[in-house]
Protein backbone atom coordinates (compact mmCIF):
# COMPACT_ATOMS: atom_id res chain seq x y z
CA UNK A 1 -56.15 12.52 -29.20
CA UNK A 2 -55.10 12.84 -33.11
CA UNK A 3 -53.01 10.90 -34.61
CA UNK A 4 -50.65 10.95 -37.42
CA UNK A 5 -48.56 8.20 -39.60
CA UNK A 6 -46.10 8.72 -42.01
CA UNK A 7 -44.07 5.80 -43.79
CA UNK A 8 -40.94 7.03 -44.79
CA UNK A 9 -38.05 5.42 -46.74
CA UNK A 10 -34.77 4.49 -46.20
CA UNK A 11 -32.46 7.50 -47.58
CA UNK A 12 -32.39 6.83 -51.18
CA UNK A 13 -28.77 7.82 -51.96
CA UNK A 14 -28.17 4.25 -50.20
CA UNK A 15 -27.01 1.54 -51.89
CA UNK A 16 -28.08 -1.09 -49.04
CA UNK A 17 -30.45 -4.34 -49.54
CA UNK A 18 -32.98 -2.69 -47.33
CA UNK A 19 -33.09 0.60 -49.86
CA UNK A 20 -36.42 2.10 -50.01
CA UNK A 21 -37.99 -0.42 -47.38
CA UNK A 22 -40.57 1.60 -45.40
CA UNK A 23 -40.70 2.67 -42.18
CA UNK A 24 -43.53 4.28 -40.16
CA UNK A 25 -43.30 6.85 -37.61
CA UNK A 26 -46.00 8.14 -35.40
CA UNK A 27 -46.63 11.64 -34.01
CA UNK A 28 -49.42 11.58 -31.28
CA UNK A 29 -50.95 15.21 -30.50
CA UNK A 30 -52.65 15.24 -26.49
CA UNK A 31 -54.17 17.54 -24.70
CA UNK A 32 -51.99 20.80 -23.02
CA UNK A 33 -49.71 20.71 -26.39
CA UNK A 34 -48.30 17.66 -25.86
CA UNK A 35 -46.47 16.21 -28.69
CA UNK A 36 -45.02 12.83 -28.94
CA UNK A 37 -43.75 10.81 -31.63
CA UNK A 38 -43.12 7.17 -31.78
CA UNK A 39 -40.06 6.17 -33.76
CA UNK A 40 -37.88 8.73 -36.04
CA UNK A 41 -36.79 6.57 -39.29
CA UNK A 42 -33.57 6.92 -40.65
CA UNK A 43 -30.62 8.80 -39.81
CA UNK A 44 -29.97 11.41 -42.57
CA UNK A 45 -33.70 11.13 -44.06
CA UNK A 46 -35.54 14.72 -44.84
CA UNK A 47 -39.03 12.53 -44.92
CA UNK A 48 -39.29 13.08 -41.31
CA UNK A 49 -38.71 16.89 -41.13
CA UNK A 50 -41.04 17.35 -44.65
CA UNK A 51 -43.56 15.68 -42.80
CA UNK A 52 -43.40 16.95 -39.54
CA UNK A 53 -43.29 20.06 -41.41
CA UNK A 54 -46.43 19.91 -43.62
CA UNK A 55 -48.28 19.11 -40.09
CA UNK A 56 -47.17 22.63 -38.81
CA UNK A 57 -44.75 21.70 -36.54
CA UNK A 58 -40.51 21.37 -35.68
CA UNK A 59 -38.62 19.13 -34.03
CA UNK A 60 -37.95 21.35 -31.34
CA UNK A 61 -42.13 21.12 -30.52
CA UNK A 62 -42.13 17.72 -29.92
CA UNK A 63 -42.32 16.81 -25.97
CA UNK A 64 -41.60 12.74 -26.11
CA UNK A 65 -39.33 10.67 -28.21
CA UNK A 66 -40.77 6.48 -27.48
CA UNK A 67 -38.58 4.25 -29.80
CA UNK A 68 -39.87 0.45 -29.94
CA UNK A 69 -37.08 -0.77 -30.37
CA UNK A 70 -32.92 0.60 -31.29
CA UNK A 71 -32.26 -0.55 -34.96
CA UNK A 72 -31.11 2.02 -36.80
CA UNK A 73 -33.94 2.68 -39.70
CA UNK A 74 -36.40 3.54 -36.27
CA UNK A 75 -34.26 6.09 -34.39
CA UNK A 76 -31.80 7.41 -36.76
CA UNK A 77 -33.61 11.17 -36.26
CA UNK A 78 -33.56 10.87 -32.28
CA UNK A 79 -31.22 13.67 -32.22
CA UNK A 80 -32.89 16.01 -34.18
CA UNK A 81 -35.58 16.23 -30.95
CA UNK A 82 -33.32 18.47 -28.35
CA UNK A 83 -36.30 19.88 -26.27
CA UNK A 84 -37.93 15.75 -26.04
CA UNK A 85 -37.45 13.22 -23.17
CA UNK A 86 -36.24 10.41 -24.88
CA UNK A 87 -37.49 6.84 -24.21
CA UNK A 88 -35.84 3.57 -24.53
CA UNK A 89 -35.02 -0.13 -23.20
CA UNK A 90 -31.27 -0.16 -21.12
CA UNK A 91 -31.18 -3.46 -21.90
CA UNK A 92 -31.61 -3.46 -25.22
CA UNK A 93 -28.97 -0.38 -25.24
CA UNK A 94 -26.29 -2.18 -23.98
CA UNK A 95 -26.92 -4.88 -25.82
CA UNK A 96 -27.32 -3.31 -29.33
CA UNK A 97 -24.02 -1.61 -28.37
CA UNK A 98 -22.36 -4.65 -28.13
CA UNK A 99 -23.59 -6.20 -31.38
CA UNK A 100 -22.61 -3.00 -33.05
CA UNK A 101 -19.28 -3.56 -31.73
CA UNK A 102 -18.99 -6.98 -32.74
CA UNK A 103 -20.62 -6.48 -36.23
CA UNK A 104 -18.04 -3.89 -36.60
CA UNK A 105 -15.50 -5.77 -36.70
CA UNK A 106 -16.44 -9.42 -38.35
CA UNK A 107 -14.55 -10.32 -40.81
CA UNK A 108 -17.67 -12.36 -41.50
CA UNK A 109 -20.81 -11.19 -40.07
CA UNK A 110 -23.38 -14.01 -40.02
CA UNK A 111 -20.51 -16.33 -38.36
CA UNK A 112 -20.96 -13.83 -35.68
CA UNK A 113 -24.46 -13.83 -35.45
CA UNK A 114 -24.54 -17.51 -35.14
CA UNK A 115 -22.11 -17.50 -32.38
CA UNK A 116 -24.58 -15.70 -30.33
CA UNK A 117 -26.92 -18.02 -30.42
CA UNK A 118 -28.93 -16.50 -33.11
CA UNK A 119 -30.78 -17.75 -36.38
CA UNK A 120 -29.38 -16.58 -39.35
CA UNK A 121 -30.97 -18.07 -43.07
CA UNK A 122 -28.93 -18.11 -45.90
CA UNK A 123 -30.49 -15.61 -47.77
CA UNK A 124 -30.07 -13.64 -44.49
CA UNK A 125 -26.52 -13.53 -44.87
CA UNK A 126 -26.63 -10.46 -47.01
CA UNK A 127 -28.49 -8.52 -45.36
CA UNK A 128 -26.00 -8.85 -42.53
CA UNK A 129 -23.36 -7.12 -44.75
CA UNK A 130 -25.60 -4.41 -44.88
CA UNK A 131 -25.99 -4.39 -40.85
CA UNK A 132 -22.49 -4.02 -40.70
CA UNK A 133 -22.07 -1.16 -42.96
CA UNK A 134 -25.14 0.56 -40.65
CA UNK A 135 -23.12 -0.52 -37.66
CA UNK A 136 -19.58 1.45 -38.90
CA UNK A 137 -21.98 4.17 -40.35
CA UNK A 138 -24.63 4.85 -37.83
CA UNK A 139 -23.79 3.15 -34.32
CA UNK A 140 -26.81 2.77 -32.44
CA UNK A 141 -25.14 4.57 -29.49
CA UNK A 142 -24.63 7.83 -31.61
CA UNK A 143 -28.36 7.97 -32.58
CA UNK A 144 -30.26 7.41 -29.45
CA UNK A 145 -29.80 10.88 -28.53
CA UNK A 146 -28.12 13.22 -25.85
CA UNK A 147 -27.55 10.67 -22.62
CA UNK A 148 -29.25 13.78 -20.67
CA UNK A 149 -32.64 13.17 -22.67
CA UNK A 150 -32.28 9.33 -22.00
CA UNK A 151 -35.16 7.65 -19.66
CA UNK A 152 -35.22 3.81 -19.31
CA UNK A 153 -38.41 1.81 -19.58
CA UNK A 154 -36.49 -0.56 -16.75
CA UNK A 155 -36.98 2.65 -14.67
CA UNK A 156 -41.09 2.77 -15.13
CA UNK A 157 -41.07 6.72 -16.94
CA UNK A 158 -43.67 9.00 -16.18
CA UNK A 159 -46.09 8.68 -19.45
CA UNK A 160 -49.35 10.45 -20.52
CA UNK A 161 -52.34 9.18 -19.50
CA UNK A 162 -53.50 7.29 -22.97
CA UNK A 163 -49.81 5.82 -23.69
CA UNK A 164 -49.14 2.39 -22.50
CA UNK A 165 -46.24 0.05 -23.28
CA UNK A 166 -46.62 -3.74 -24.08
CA UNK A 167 -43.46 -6.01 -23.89
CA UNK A 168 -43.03 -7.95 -27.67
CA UNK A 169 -39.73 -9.24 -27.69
CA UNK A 170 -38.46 -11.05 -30.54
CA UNK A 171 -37.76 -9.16 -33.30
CA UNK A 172 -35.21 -7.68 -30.84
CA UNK A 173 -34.11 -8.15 -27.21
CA UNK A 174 -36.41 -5.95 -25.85
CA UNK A 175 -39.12 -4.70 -28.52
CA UNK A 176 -42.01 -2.54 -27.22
CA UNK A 177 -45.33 -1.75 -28.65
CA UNK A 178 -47.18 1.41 -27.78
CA UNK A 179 -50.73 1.44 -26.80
CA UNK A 180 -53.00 4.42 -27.54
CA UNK A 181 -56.05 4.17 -25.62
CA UNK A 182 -58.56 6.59 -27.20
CA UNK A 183 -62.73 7.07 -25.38
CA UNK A 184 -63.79 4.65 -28.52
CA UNK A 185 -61.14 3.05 -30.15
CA UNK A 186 -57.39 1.98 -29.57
CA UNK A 187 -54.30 2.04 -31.70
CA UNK A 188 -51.14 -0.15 -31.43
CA UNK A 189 -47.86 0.93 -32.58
CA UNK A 190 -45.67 -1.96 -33.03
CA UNK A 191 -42.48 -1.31 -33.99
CA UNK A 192 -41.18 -4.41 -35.56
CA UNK A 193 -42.77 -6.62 -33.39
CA UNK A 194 -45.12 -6.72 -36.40
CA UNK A 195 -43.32 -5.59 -40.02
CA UNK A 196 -46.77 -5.32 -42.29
CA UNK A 197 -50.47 -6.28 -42.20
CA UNK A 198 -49.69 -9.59 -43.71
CA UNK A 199 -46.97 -10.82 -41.59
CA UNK A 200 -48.90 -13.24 -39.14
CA UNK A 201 -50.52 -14.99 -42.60
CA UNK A 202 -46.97 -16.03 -43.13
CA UNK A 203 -46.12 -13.67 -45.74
CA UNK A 204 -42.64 -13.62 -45.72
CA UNK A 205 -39.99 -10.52 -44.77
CA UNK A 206 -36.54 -10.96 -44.78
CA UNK A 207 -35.40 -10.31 -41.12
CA UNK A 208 -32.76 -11.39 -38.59
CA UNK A 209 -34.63 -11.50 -34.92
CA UNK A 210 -33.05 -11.86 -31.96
CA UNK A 211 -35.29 -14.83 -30.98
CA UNK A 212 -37.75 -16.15 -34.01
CA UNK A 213 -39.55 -17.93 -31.98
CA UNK A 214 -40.63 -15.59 -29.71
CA UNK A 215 -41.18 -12.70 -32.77
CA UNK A 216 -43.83 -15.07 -34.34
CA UNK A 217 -45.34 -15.74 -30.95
CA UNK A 218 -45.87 -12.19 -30.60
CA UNK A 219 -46.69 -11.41 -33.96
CA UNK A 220 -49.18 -14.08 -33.77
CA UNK A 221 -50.24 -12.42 -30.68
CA UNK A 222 -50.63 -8.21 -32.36
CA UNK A 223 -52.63 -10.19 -34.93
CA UNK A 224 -55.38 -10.88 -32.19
CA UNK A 225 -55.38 -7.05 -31.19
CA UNK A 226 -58.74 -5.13 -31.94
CA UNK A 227 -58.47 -2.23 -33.41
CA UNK A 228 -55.97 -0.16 -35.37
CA UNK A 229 -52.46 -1.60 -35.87
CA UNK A 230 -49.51 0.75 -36.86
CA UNK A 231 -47.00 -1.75 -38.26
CA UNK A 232 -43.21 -1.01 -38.45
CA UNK A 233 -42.63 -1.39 -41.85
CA UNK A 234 -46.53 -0.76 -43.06
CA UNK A 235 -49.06 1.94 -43.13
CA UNK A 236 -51.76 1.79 -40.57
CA UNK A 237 -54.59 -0.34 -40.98
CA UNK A 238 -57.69 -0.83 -38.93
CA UNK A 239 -57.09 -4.94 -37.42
CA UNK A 240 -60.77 -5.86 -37.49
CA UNK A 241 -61.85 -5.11 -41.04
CA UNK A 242 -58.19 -5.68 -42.75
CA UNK A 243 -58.77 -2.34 -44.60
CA UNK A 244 -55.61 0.06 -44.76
CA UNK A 245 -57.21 3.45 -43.23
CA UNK A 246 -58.08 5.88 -45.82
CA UNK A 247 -56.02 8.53 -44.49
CA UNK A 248 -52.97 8.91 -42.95
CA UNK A 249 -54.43 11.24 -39.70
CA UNK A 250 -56.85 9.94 -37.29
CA UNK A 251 -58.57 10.46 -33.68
CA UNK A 252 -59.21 8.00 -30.92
């Protein structure tokens, strides 16, 4: 199984708080030309066709589409994959689809937020401006792809033998991380569920999390993990040395 990372950034023409953040996305080759790729970035980015390019392949190539989670920086380029199954939470579908809604039309955005239930800090408020723009921009419902390539985790998905999925909540409703299981060695993809290799040292990130509790419980949890961690927001770094791998392609 080979493995390759890219960190991409947010589409530079932007003029959003979160403007050249990074975000990772993972394509995993497997046996019998099996292509899958682990969160697509955001929408409107050439990153992820440059890089998928420069690896030899198209969008059309790729088999399996696994998003960890809906925000709209890690599956804005879901539709670009036509030929790929494409794998998601329901619940946190529906849900996101309602907070778009909602963020959509507040008048003031963190006042909505709160009235879910939901932590915001003040120098959060901001960035919820910017979630509203994403939310009139890029509804999450547009990006997830055709409804015909939709498959549900809810509805256990057939997967390939090495991929596993891990329940992480926090960050949002219904984060996954993806488990590659290599013959020697293993490789987490998080998602969000952990944004960098410093996060669980209490670095801080601005974020707004659907539970915060809960996302530093299972950051705190990732941090235990041994062996390579593919943050959200990070490059990939093996979790038992510290080191950042030296390159961005790998087997298990």
């Amino acid at each position: 199984m080979k493995i390759h990372t890219t960190v991409t950034l947010v589409h530079d023409t932007d003029n959003l708080i979160i403007r050249d953040v990074p975000v990772s996305s993972t394509l995993v080759e497997l046996p019998g030309d099996c292509l899958v790729i682990i969160d697509t970035g955001m929408a409107g980015n050439p990153q992820l066709l440059q890089w998928l390019n420069e690896l030899g392949y198209k969008p059309e190539d790729v088999n399996l589409v696994i998003n960890t989670h809906l925000h709209q920086d890690h599956v804005g380029g879901n539709r670009l994959f036509t030929n790929a199954r494409i794998l998601i939470s329901r619940r946190e579908l529906e849900y996101e689809t309602a907070l778009n809604r909602l963020l959509q039309e507040a008048s003031d955005p963190a006042a909505t937020v709160r009235s879910l239930g939901r932590q915001v800090p003040q120098d959060g408020e901001r960035l919820l401006w910017d979630l509203k723009r994403l939310a009139q921009e890029f509804p999450t419902p547009s990006l997830v792809g055709d409804p015909v390539q939709l498959e549900y985790f809810e509805n256990e998905p057939s997967l390939p033998k090495p991929i596993s999925l891990i329940n992480v909540p926090g960050h949002s409703i219904d984060t996954r991380a993806i488990l590659l299981q290599g013959r020697y060695r293993q490789a987490l993809a998080t998602g969000d569920a952990l944004y960098h290799r410093d996060l669980w040292k209490g670095v801080q990130i601005m974020g707004i999390h659907y539970d915060e509790a809960l996302f530093r419980q299972n950051a705190e949890r990732i941090a235990r993990f041994r062996g390579i961690i593919i943050p959200g927001h990070d490059h990939a770094y093996n979790n038992v040395t510290g080191k950042y791998l030296p390159d961005d392609s790998f087997s298990l």
